[in-house]
C-alpha atoms as a PDB file:
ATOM      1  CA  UNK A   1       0.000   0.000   0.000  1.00  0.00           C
ATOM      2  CA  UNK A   2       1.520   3.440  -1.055  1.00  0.00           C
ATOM      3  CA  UNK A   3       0.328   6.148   1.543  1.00  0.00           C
ATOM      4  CA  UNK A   4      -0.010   9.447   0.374  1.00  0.00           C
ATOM      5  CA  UNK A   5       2.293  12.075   2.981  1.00  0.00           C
ATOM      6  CA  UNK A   6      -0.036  15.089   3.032  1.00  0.00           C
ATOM      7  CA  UNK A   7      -0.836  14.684  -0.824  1.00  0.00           C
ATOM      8  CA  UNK A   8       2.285  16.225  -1.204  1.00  0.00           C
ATOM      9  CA  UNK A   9       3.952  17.194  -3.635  1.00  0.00           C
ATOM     10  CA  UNK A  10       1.657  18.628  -6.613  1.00  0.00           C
ATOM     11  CA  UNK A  11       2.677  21.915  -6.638  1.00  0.00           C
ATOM     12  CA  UNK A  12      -0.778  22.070  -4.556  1.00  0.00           C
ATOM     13  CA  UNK A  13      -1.102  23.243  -0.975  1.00  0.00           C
ATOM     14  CA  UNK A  14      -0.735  20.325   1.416  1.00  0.00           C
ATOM     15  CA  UNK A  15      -3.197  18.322   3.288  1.00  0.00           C
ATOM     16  CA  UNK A  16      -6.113  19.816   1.243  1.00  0.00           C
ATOM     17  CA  UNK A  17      -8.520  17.969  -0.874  1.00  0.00           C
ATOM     18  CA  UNK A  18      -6.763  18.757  -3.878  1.00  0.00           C
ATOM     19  CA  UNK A  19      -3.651  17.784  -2.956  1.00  0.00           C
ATOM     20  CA  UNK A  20      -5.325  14.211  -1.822  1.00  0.00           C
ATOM     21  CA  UNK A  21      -7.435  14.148  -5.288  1.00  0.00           C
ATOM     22  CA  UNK A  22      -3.547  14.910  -7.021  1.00  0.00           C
ATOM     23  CA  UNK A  23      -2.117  11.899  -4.817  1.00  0.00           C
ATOM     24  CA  UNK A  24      -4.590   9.391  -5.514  1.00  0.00           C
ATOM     25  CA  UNK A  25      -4.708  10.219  -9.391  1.00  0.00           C
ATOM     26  CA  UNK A  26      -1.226   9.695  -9.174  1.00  0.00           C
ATOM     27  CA  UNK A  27      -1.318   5.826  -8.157  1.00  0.00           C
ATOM     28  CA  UNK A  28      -1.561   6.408  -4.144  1.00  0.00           C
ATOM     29  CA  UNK A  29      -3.932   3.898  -1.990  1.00  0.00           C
ATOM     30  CA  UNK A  30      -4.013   5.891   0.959  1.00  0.00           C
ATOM     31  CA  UNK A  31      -3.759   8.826   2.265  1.00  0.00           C
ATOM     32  CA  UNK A  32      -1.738  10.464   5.512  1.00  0.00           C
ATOM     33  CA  UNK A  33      -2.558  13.918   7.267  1.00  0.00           C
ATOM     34  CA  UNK A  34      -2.310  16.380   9.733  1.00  0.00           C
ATOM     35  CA  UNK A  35      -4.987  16.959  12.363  1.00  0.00           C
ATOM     36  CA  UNK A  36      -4.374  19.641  15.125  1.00  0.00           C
ATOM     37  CA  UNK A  37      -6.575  21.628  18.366  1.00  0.00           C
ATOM     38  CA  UNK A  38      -6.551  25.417  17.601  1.00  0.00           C
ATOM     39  CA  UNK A  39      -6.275  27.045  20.931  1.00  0.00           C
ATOM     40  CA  UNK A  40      -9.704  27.879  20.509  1.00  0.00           C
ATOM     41  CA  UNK A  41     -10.743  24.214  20.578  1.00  0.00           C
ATOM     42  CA  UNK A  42     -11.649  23.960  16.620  1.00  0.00           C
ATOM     43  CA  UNK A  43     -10.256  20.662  14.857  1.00  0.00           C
ATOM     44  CA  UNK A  44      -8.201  21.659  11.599  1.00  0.00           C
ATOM     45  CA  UNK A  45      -6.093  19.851   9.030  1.00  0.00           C
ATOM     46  CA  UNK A  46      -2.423  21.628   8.963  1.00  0.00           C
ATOM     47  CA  UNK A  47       0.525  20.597  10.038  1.00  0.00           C
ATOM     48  CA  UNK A  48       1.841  23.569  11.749  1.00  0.00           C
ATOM     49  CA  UNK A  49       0.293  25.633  14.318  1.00  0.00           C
ATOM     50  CA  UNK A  50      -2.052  27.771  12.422  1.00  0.00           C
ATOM     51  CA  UNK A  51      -0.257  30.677  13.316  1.00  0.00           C
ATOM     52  CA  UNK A  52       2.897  29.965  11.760  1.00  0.00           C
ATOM     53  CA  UNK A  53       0.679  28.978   8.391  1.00  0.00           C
ATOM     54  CA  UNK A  54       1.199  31.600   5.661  1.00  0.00           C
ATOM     55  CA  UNK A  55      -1.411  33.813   5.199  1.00  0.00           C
ATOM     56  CA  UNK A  56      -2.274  32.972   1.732  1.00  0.00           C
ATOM     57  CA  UNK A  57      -3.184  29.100   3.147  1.00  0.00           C
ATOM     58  CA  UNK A  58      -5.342  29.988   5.717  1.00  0.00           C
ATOM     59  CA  UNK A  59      -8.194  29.980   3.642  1.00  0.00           C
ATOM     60  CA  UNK A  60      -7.416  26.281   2.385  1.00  0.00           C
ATOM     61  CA  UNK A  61      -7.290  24.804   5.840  1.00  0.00           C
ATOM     62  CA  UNK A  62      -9.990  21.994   6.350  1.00  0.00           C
ATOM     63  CA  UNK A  63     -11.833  21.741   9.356  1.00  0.00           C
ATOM     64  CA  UNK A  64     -12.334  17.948  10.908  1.00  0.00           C
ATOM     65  CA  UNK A  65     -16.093  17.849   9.221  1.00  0.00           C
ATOM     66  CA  UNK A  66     -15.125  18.797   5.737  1.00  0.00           C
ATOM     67  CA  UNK A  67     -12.154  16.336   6.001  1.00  0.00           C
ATOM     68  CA  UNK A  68     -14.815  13.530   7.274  1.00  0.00           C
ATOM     69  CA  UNK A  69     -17.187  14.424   4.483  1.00  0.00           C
ATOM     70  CA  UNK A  70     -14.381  13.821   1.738  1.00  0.00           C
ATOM     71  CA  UNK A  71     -13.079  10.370   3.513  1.00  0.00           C
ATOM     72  CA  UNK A  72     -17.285   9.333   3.242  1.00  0.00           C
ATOM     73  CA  UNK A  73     -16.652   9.572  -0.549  1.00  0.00           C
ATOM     74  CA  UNK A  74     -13.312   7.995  -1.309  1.00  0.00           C
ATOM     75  CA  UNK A  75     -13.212   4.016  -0.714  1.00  0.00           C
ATOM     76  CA  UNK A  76      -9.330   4.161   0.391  1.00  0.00           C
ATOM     77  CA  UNK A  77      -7.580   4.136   4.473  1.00  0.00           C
ATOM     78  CA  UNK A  78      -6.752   7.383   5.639  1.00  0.00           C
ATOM     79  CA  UNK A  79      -4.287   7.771   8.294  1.00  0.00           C
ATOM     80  CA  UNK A  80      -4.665  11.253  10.744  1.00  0.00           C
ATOM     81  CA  UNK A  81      -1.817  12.360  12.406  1.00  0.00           C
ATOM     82  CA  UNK A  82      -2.386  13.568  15.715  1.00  0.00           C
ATOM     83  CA  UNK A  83      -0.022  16.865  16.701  1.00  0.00           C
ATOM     84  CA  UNK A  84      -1.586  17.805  19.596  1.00  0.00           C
ATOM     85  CA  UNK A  85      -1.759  15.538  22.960  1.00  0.00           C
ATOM     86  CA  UNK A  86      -5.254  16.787  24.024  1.00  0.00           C
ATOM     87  CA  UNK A  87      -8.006  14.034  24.940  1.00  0.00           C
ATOM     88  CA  UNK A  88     -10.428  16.809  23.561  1.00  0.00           C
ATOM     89  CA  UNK A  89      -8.726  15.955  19.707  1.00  0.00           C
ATOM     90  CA  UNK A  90      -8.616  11.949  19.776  1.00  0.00           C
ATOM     91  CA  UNK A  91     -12.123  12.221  20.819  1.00  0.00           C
ATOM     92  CA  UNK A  92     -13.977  14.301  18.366  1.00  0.00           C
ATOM     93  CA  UNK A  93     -11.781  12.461  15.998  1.00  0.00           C
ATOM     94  CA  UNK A  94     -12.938   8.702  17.094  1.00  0.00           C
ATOM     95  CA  UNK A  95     -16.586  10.063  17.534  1.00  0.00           C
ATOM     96  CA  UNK A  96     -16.611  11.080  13.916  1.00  0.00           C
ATOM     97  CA  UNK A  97     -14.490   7.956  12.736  1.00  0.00           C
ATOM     98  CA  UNK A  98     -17.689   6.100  14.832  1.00  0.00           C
ATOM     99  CA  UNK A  99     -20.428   8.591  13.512  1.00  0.00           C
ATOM    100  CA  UNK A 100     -19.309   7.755   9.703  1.00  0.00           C
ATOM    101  CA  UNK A 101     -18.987   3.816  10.671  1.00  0.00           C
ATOM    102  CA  UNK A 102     -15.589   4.690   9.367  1.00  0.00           C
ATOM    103  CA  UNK A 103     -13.456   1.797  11.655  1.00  0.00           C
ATOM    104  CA  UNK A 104     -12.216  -0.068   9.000  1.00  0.00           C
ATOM    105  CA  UNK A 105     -10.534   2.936   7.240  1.00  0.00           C
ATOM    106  CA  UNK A 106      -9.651   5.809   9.245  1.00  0.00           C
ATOM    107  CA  UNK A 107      -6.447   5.114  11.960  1.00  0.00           C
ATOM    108  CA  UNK A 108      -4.904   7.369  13.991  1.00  0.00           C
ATOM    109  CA  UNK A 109      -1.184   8.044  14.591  1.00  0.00           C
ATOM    110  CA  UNK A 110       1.465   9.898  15.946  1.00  0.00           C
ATOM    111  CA  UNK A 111       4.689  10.105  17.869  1.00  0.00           C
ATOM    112  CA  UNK A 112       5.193   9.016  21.383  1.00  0.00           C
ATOM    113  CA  UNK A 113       4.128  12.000  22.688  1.00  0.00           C
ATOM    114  CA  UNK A 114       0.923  13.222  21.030  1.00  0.00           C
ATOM    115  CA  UNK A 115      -0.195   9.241  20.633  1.00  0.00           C
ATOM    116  CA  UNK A 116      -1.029   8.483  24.449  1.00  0.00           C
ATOM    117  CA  UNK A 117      -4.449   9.610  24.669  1.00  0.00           C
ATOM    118  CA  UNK A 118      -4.777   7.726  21.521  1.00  0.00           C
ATOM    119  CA  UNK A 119      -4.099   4.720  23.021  1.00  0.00           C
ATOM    120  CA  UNK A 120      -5.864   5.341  26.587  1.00  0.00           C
ATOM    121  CA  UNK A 121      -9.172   5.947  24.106  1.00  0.00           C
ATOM    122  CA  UNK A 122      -9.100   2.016  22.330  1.00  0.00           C
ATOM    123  CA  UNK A 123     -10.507   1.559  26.296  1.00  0.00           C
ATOM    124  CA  UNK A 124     -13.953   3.012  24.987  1.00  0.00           C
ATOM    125  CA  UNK A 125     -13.455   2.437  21.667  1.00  0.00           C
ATOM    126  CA  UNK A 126     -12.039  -0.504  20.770  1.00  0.00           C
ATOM    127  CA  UNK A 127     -12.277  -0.686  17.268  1.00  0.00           C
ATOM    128  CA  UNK A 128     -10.568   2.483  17.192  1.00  0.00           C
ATOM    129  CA  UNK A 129      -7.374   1.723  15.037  1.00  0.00           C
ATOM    130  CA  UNK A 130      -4.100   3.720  16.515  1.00  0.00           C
ATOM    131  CA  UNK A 131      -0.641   3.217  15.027  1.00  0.00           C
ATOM    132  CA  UNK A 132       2.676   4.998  16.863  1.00  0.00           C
ATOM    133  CA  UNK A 133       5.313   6.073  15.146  1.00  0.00           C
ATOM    134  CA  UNK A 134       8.822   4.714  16.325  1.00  0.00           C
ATOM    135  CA  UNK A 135      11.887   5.888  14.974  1.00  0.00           C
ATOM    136  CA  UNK A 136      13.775   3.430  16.405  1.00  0.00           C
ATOM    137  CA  UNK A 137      12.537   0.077  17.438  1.00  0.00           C
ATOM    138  CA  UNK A 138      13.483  -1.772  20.226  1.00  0.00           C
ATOM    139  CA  UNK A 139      11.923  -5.215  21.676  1.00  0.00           C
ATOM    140  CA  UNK A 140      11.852  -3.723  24.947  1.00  0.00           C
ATOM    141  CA  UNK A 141       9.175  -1.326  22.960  1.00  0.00           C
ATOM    142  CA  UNK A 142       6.711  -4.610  22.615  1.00  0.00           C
ATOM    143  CA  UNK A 143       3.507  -4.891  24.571  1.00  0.00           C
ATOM    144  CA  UNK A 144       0.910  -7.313  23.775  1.00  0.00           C
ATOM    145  CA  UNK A 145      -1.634  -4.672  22.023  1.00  0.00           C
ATOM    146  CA  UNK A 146      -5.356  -4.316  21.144  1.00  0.00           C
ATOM    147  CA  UNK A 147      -6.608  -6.427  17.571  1.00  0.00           C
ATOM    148  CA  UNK A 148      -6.936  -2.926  15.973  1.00  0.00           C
ATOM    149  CA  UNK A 149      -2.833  -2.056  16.851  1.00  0.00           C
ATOM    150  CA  UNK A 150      -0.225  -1.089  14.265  1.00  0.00           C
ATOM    151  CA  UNK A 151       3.112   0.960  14.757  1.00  0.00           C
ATOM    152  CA  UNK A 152       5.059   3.021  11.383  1.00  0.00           C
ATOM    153  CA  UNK A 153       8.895   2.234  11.540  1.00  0.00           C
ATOM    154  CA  UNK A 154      12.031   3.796   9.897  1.00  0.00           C
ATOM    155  CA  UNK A 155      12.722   7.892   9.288  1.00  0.00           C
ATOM    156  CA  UNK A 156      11.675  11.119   7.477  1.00  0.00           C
ATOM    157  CA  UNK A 157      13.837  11.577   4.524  1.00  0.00           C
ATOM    158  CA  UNK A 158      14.017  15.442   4.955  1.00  0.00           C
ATOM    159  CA  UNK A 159      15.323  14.776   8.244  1.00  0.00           C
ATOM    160  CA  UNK A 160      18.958  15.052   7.007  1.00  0.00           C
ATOM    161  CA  UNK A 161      20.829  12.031   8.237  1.00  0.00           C
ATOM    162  CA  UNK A 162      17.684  10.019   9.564  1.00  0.00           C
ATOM    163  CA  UNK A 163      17.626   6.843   6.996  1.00  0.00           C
ATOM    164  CA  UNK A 164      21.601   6.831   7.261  1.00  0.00           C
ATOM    165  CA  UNK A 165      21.185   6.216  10.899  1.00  0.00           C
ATOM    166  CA  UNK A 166      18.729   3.937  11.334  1.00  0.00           C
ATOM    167  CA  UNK A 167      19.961   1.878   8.591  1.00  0.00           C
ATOM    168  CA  UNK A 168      23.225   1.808  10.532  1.00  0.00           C
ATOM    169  CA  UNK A 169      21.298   0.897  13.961  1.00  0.00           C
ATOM    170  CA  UNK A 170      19.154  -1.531  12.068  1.00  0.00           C
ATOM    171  CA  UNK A 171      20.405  -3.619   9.306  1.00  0.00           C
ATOM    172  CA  UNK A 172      17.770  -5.617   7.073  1.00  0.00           C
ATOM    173  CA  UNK A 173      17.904  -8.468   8.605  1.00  0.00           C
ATOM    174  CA  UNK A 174      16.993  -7.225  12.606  1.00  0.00           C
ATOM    175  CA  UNK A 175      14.375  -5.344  10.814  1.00  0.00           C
ATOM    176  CA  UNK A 176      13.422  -8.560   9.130  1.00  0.00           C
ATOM    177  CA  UNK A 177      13.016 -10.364  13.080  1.00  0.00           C
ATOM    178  CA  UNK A 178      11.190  -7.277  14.352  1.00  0.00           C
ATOM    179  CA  UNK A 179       8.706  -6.950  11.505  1.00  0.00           C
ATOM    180  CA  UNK A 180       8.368 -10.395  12.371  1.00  0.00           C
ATOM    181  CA  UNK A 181       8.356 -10.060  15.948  1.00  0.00           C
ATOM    182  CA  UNK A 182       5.784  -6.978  15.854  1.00  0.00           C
ATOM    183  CA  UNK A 183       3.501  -8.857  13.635  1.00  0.00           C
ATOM    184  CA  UNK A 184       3.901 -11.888  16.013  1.00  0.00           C
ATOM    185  CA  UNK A 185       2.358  -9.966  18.616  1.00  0.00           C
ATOM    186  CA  UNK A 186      -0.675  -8.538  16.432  1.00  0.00           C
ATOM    187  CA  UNK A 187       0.956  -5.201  15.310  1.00  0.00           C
ATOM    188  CA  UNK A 188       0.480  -4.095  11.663  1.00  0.00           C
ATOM    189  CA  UNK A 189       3.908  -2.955  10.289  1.00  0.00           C
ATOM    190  CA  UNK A 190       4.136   0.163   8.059  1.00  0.00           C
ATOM    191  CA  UNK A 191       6.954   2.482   7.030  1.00  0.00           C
ATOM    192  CA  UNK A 192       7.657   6.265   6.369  1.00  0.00           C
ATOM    193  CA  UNK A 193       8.391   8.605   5.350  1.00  0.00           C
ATOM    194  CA  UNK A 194      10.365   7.200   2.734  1.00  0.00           C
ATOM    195  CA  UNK A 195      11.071   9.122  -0.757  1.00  0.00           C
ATOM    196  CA  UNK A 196      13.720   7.347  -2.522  1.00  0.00           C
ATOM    197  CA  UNK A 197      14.547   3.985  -4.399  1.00  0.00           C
ATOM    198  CA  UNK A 198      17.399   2.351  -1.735  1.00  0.00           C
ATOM    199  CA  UNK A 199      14.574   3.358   1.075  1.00  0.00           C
ATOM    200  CA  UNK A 200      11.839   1.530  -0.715  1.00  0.00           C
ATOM    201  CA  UNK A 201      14.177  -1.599  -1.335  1.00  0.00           C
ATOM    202  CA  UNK A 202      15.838  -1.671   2.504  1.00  0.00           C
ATOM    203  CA  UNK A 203      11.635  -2.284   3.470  1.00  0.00           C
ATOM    204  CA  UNK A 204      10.970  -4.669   1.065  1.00  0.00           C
ATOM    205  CA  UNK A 205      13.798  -7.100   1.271  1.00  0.00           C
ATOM    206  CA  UNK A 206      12.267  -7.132   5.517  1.00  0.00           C
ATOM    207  CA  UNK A 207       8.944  -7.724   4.182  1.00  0.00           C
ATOM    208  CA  UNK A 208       7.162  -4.295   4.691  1.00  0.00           C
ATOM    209  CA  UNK A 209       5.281  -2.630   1.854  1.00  0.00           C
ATOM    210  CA  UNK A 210       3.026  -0.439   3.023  1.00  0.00           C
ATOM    211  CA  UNK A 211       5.126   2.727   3.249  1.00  0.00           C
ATOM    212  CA  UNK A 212       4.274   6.838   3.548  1.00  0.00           C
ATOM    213  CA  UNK A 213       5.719   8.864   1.323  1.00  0.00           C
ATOM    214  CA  UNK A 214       5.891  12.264  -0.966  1.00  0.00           C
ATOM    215  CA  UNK A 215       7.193  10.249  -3.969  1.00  0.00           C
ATOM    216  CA  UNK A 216       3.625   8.575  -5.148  1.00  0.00           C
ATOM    217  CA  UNK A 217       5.561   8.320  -9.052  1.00  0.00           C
ATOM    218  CA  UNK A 218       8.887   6.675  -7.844  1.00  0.00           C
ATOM    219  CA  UNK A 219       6.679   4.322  -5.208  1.00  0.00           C
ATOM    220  CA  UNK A 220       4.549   3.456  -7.938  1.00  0.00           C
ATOM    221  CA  UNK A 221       6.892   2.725 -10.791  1.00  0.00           C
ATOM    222  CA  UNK A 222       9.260   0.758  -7.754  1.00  0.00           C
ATOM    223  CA  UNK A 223       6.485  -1.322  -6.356  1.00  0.00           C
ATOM    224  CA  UNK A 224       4.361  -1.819  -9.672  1.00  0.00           C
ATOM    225  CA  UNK A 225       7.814  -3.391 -11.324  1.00  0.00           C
ATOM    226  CA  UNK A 226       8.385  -5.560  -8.572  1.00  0.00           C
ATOM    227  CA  UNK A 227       4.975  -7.124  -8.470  1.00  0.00           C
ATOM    228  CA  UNK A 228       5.441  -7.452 -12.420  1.00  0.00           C
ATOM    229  CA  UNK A 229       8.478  -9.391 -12.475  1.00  0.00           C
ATOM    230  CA  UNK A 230       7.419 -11.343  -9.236  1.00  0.00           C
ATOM    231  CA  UNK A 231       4.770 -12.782 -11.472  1.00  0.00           C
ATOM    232  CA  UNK A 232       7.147 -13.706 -13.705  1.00  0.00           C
END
């Protein structure tokens, strides 16, 4: 599964619906984005804090129900990244995802620290589908989870430095025992974000194909020709 980062890049503002109409047009099955708490407690789709956004973007920020209306029409998973740690955002995110009878196709994620409550809410919800991010995995990291449990693995390729390191710390074949290991213990194993070539082969010699990334075209033509000559 290619997943869409933001629906970037199109020459399109990120996380908008354009940019997600660009991605999937351009061979993506899924799509990743930002979901954050304004300080005045209204659910938008940006990365940033909305006032470090540009000026000119403001008007193209989604708020959570126009993002919900658009995942209603599209048949492929979405993955929302939580950047806030506030209860009050995993909430009105899993009541929508429960409103819609979206369970099967919305998850949420996030790093360490924005991904608790995430977690803590599977206790009410337990079809609710949460999936940390973990730069760098560890067994000591492994707890028996919840059915509806994943975790993303590797780096962020603009992060200058990132894949070199953890392809030093972790060479294919560990990854190959803890994508193993993970999935031993009922975690779904994904990968991001990961733009180039050598990134896309390093996870698919350890068995993981279901990567983020902002190169939908290379992704494509990578995992498309593999499949090809796998049939072969």
């Amino acid at each position: 599964m290619i997943i869409s980062h933001r629906g970037r890049p199109h020459g399109l503002i990120e996380n908008t619906i354009p940019a997600f109409e660009a991605a999937l047009k351009a061979g993506a099955d899924a799509v990743e984005c930002d979901l954050r708490l304004t300080l005045d407690h209204k659910i938008v789709v940006n990365h940033d804090n909305v006032s470090k956004t540009h000026s000119k973007n403001l008007n193209s920020i989604l708020n959570i129900d126009e993002l919900f209306e658009y995942i209603k029409q599209k048949r492929v998973p979405f993955f929302l990244e939580v950047k806030n740690r506030s209860p009050i955002l995993v909430e009105a995110i899993a009541q929508k995802i429960k409103d819609k009878k979206l369970w099967d196709r919305v998850h949420i994620m996030g790093f360490s620290i924005f991904i608790k409550n995430a977690l803590h809410a599977q206790a009410k919800h337990e079809k609710l589908r949460v999936l940390p991010i973990i730069n760098i995995p560890l067994y000591s990291y492994i707890r028996k989870p919840k059915k509806s449990y994943g975790v993303f693995v590797g780096w962020i390729d603009q992060w200058y430095g990132s894949g070199l390191l953890f392809r030093k710390l972790i060479s294919t074949k560990r990854l190959t025992k803890l994508k193993n290991f993970y999935e031993g213990n009922g975690f779904k194993v994904m990968a991001g974000v990961i733009n180039k070539k050598d990134g896309f082969e390093y996870f698919k010699k350890a068995g993981i194909e279901d990567i983020v990334t902002d190169n939908i075209k290379e992704a494509v033509n990578y995992f498309k020709e593999e499949r090809r000559l796998n049939k072969k």
